[in-house]
N, C-alpha and C. Protein backbone atom coordinates (compact mmCIF):
# COMPACT_ATOMS: atom_id res chain seq x y z
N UNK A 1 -68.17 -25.20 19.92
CA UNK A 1 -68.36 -24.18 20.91
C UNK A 1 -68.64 -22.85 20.21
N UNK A 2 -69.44 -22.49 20.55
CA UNK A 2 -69.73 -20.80 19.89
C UNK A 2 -69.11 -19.47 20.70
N UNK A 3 -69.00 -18.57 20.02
CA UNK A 3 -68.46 -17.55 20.57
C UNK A 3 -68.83 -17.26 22.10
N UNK A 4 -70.15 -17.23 22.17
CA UNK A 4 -70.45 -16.73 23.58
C UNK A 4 -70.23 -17.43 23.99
N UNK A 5 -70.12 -18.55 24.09
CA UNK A 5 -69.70 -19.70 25.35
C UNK A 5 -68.10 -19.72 25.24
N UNK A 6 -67.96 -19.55 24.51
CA UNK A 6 -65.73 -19.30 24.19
C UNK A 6 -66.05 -17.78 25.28
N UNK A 7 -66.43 -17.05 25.44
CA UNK A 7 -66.49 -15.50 25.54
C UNK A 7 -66.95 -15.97 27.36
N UNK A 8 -67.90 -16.21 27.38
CA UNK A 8 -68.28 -16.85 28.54
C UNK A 8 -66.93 -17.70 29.65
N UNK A 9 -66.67 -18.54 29.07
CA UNK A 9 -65.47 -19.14 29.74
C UNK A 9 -64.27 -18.33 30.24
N UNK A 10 -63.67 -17.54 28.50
CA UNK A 10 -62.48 -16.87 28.90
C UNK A 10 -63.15 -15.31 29.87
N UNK A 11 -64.29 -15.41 30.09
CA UNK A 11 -64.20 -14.28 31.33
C UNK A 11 -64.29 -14.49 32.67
N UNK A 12 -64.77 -16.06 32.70
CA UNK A 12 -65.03 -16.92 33.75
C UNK A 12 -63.82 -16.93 34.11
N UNK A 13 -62.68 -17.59 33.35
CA UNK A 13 -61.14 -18.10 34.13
C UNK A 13 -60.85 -16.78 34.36
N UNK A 14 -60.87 -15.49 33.78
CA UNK A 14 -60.10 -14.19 34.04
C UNK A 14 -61.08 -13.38 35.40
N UNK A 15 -61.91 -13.74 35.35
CA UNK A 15 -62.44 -13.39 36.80
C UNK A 15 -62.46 -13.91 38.06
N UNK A 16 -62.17 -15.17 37.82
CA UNK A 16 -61.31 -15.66 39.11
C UNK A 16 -59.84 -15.83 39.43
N UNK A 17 -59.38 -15.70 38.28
CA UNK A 17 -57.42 -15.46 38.68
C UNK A 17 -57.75 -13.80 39.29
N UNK A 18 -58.30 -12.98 38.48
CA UNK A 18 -58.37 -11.46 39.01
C UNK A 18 -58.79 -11.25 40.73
N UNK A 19 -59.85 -12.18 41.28
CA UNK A 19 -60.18 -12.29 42.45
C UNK A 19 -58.84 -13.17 42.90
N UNK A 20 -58.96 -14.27 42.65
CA UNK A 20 -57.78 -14.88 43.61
C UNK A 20 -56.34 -14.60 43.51
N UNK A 21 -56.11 -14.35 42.70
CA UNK A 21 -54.15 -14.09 43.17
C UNK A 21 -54.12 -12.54 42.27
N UNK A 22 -55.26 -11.55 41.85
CA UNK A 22 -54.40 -10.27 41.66
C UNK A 22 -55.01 -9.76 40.74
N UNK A 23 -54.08 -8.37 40.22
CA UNK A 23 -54.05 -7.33 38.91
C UNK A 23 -53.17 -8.17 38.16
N UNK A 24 -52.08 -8.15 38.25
CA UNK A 24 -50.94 -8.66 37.75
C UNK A 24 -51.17 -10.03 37.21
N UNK A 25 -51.43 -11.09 37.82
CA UNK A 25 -51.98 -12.19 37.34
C UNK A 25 -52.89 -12.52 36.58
N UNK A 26 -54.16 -11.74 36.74
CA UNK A 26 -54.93 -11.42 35.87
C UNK A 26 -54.45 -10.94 34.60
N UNK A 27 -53.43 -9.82 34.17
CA UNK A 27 -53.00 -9.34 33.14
C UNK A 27 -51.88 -10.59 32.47
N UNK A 28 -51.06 -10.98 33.58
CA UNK A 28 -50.67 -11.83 33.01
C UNK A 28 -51.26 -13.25 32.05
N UNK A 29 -52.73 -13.72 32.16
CA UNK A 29 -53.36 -14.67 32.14
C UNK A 29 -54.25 -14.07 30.70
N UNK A 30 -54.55 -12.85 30.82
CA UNK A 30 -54.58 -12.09 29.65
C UNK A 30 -54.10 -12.41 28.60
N UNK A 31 -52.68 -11.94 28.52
CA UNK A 31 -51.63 -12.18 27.72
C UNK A 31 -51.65 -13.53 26.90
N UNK A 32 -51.45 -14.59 27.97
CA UNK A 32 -51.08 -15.79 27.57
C UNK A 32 -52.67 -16.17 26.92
N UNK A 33 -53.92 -15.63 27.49
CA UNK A 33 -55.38 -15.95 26.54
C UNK A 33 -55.16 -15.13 25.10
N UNK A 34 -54.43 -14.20 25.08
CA UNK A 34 -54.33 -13.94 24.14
C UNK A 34 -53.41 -14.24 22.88
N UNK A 35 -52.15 -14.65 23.15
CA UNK A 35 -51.46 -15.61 22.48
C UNK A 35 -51.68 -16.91 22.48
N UNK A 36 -52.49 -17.59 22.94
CA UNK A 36 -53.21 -18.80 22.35
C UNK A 36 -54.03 -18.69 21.64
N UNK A 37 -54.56 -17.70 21.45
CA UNK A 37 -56.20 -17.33 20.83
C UNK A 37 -55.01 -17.43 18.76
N UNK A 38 -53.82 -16.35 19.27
CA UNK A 38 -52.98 -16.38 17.95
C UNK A 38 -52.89 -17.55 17.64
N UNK A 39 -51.66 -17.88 18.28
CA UNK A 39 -51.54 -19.71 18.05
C UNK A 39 -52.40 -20.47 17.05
N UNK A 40 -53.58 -20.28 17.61
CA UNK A 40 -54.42 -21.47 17.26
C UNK A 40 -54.73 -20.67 15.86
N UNK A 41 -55.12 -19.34 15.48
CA UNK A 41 -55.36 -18.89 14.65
C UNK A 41 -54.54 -19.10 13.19
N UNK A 42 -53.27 -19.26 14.11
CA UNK A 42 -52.33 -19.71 12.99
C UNK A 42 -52.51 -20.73 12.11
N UNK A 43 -52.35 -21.71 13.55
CA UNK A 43 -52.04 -23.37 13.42
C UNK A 43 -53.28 -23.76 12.47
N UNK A 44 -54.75 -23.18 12.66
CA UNK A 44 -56.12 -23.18 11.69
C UNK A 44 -55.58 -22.95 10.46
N UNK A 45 -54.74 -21.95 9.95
CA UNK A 45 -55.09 -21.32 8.69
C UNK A 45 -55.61 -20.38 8.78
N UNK A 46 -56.40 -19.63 9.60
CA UNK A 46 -57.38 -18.68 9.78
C UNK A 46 -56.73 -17.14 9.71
N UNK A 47 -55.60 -16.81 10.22
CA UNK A 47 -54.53 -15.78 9.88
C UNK A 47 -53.33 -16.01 8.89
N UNK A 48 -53.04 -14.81 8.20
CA UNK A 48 -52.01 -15.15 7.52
C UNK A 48 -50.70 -13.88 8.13
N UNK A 49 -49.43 -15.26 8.32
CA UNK A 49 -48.78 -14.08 9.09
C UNK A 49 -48.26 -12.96 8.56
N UNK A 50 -47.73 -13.56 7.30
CA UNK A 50 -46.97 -12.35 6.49
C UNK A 50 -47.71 -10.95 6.56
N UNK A 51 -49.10 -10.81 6.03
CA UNK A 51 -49.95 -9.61 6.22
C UNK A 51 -50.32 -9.11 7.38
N UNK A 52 -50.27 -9.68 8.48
CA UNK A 52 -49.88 -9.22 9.77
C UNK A 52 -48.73 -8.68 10.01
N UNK A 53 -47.48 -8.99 9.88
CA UNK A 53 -45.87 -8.89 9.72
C UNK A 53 -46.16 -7.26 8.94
N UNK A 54 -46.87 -7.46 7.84
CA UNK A 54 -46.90 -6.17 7.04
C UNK A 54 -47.60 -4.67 7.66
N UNK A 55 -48.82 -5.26 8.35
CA UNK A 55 -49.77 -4.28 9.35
C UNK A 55 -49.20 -3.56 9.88
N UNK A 56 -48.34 -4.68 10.93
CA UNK A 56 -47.48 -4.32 12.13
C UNK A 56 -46.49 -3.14 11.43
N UNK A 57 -45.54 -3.70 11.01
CA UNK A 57 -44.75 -2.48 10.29
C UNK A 57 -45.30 -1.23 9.78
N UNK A 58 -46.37 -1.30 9.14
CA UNK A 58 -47.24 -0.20 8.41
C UNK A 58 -46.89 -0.18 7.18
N UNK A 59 -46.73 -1.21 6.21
CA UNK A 59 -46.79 -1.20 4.88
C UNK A 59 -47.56 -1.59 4.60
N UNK A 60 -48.70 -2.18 4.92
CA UNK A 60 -49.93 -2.07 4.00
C UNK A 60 -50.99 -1.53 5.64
N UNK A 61 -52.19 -1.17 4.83
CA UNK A 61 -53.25 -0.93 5.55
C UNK A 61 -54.27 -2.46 5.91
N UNK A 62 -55.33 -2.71 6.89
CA UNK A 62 -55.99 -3.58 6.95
C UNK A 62 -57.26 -3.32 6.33
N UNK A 63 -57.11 -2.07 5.68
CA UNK A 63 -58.73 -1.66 4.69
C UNK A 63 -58.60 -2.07 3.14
C-alpha cells in the first residue's frame, strides 16, 4: 500500500466517524489512528524508542 492510498483511507474512516457520531469521536478515532500508526512503527523496527524517550524530555535534539 503506498502512502496516498494509506492517506486516502485514514481520511476516508475519519470523515465518516466525523459525519456520523461527532467532534469528539472523530478526535477520539484520531488518537487511536495515531497510536497504531506508533505501534506498528515500533513493532517494524522503524522507530527507536529510547531517542524518542530522549526528544520528549529534551535531551537531545532531532537535528
Amino acid at each position: 500500500m503506498s502512502a496516498t492510498t494509506t492517506g486516502i483511507a485514514v481520511g476516508a474512516v475519519l470523515g465518516v466517524v466525523a459525519v456520523a457520531f461527532g467532534f469528539w469521536a472523530f478526535v477520539l478515532v484520531a488518537v487511536f489512528i495515531a497510536v497504531g500508526a506508533l505501534v506498528g512503527r515500533i513493532a517494524s523496527g522503524r522507530l527507536d524508542v529510547s531517542s524518542l524517550v530522549d526528544v520528549i524530555r529534551g535531551r537531545r535534539s532531532s537535528s
